[in-house]
N, C-alpha and C. Protein backbone atom coordinates (compact mmCIF):
# COMPACT_ATOMS: atom_id res chain seq x y z
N UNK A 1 100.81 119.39 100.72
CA UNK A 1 101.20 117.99 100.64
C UNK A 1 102.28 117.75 101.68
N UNK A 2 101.74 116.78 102.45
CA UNK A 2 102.82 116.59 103.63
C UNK A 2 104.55 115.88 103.12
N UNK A 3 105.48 116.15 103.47
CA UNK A 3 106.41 115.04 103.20
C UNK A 3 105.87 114.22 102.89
N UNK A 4 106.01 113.00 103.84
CA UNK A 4 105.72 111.57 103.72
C UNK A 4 104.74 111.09 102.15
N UNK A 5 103.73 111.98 102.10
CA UNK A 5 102.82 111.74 100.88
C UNK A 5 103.71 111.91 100.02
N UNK A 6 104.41 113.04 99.88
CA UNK A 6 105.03 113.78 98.76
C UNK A 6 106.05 112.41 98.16
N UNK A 7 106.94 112.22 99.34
CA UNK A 7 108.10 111.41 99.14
C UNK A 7 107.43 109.56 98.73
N UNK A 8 105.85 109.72 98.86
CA UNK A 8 105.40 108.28 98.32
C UNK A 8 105.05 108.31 97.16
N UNK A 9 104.92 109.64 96.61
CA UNK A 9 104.40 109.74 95.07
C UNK A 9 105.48 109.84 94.24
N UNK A 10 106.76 110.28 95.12
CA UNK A 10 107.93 110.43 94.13
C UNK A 10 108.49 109.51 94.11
N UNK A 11 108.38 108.40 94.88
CA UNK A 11 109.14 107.28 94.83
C UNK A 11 108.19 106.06 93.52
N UNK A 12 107.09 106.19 93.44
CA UNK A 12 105.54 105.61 92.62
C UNK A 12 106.54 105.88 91.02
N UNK A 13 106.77 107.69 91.33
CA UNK A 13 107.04 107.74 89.72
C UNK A 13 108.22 107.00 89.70
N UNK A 14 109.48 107.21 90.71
CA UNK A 14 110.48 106.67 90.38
C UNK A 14 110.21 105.11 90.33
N UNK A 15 109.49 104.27 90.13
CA UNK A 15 109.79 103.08 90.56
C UNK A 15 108.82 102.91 89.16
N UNK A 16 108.05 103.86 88.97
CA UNK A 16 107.14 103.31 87.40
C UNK A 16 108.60 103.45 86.23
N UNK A 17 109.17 104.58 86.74
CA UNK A 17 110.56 104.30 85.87
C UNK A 17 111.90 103.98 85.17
N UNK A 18 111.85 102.93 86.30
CA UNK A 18 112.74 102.32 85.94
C UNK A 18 113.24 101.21 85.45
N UNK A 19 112.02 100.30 85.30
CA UNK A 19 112.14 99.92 83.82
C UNK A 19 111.48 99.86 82.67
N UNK A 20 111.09 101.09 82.87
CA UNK A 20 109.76 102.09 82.15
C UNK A 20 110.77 101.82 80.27
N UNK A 21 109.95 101.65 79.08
CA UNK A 21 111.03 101.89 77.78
C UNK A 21 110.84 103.84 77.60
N UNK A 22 111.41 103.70 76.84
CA UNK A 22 112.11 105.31 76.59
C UNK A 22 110.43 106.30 76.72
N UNK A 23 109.39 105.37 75.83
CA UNK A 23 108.34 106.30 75.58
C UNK A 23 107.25 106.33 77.07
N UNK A 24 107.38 104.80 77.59
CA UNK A 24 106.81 105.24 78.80
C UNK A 24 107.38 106.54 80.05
N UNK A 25 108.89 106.17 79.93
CA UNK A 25 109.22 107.18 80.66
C UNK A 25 109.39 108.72 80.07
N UNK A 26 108.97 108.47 78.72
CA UNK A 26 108.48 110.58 78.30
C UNK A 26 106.98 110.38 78.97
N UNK A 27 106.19 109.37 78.71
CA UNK A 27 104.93 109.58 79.20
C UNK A 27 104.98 109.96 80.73
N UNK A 28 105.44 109.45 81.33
CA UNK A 28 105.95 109.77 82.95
C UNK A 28 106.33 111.00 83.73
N UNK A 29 107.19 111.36 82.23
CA UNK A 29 107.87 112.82 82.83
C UNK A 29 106.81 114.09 82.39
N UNK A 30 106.33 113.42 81.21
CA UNK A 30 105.02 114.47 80.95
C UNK A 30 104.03 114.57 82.17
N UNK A 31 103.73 113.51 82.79
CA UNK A 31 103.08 113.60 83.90
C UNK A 31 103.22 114.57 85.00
N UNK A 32 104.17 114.39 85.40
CA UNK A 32 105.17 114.88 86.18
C UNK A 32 104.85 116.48 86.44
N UNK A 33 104.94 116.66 85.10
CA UNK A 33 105.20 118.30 84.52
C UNK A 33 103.80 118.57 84.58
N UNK A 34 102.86 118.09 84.27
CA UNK A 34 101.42 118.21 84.50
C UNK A 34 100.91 118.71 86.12
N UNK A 35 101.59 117.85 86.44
CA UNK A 35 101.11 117.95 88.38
C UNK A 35 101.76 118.74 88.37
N UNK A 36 103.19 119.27 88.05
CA UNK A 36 103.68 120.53 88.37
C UNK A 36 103.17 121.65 88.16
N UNK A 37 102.59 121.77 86.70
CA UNK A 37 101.71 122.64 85.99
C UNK A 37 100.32 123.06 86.87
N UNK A 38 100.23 122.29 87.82
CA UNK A 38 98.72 122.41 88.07
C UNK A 38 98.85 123.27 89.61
N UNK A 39 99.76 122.99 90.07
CA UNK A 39 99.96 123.46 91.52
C UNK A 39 100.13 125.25 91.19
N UNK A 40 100.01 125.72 92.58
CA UNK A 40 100.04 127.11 92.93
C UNK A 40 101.20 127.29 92.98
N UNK A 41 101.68 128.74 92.81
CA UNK A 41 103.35 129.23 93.25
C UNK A 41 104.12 128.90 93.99
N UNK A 42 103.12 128.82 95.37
CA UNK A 42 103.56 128.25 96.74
C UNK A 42 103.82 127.08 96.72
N UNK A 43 103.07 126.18 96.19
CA UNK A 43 103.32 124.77 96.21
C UNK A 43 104.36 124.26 95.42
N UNK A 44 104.75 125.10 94.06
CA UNK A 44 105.56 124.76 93.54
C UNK A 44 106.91 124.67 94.35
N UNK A 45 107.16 125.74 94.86
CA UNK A 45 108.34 125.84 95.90
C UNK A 45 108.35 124.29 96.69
N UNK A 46 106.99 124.52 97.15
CA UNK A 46 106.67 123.34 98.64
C UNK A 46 107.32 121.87 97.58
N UNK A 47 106.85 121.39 96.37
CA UNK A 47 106.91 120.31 95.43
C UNK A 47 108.73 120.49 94.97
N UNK A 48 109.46 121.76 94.66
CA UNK A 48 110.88 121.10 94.45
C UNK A 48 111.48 121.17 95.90
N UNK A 49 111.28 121.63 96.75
CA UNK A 49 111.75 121.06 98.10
C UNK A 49 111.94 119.98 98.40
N UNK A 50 110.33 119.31 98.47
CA UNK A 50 110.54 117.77 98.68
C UNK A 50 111.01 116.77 97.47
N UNK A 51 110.79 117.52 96.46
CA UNK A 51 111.59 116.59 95.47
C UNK A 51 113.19 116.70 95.26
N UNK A 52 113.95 117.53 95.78
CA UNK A 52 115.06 117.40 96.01
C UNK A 52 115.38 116.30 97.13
N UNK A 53 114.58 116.68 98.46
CA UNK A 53 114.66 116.05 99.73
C UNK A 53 114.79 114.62 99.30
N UNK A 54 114.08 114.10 98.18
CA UNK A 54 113.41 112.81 97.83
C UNK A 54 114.86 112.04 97.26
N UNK A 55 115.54 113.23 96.20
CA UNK A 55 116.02 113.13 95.23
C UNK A 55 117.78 112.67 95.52
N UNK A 56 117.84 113.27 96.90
CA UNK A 56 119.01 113.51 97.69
C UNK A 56 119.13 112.11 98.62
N UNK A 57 117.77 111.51 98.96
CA UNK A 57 117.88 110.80 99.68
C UNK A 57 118.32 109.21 98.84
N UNK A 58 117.66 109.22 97.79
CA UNK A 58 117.79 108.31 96.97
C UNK A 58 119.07 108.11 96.40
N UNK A 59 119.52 108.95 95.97
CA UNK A 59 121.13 109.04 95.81
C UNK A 59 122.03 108.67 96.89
N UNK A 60 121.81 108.99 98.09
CA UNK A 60 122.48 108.63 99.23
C UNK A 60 122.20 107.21 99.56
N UNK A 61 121.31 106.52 99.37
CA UNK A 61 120.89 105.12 99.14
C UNK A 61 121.61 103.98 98.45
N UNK A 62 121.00 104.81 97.37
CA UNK A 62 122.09 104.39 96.16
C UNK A 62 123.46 103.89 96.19
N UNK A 63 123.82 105.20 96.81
CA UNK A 63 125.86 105.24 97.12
C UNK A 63 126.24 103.67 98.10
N UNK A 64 125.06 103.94 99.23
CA UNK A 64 125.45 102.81 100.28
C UNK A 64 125.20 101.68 99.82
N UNK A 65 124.18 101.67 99.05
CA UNK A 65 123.95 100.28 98.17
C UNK A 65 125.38 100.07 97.66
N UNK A 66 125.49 100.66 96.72
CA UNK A 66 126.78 100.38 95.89
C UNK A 66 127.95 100.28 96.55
N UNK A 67 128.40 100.70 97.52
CA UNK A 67 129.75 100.53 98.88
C UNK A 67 129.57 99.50 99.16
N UNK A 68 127.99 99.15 99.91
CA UNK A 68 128.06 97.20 100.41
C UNK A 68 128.44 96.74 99.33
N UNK A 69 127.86 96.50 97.88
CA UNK A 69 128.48 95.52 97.01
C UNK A 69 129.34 95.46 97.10
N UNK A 70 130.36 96.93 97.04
CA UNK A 70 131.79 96.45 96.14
C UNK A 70 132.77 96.33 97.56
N UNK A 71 132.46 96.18 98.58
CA UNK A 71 133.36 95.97 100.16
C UNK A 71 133.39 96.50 100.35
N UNK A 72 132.87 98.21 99.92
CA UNK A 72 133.31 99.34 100.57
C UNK A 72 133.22 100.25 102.00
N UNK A 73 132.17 99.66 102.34
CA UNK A 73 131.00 100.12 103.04
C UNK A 73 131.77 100.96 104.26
N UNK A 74 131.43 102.12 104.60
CA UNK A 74 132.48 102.61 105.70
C UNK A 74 131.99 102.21 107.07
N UNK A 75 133.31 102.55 107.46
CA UNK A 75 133.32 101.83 108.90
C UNK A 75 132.56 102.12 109.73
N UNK A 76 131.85 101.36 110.78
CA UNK A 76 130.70 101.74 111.95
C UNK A 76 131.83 102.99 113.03
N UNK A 77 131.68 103.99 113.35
CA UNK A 77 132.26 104.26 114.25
C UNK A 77 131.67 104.36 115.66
């Protein structure tokens, strides 16, 4: 699974969950764990790689989101 695919399916789940109610998002994460379940050794590696990559990026998003709101936003250098 290339990046780019990887990081469009993880963004699919993230976006089915968030304003998923409690039981859709167990249904979600069960999913999740399914596709994990199904992959090879190798791929498993290859799958938390990019889901960190994914996971890291989104957070870093996040942060800058939240800096523009509150004035924070750091300076262009």
């Amino acid at each position: 699974m290339t990046f780019d695919r990887a990081a469009d399916r993880f963004k699919a789940y993230h976006l089915r969950s968030i304003h998923a109610t409690s039981e859709e998002r167990a249904a979600i994460n069960q999913e999740l764990k399914e596709v994990y379940a199904s992959l090879a050794e190798e791929e498993k590696q290859d799958f938390n790689t990019q889901l960190q990559t994914f996971l890291v990026r989104e957070m870093a998003r996040l942060k800058t989101d939240y800096e523009a709101m509150q004035g924070n936003a750091p300076e262009a250098q």
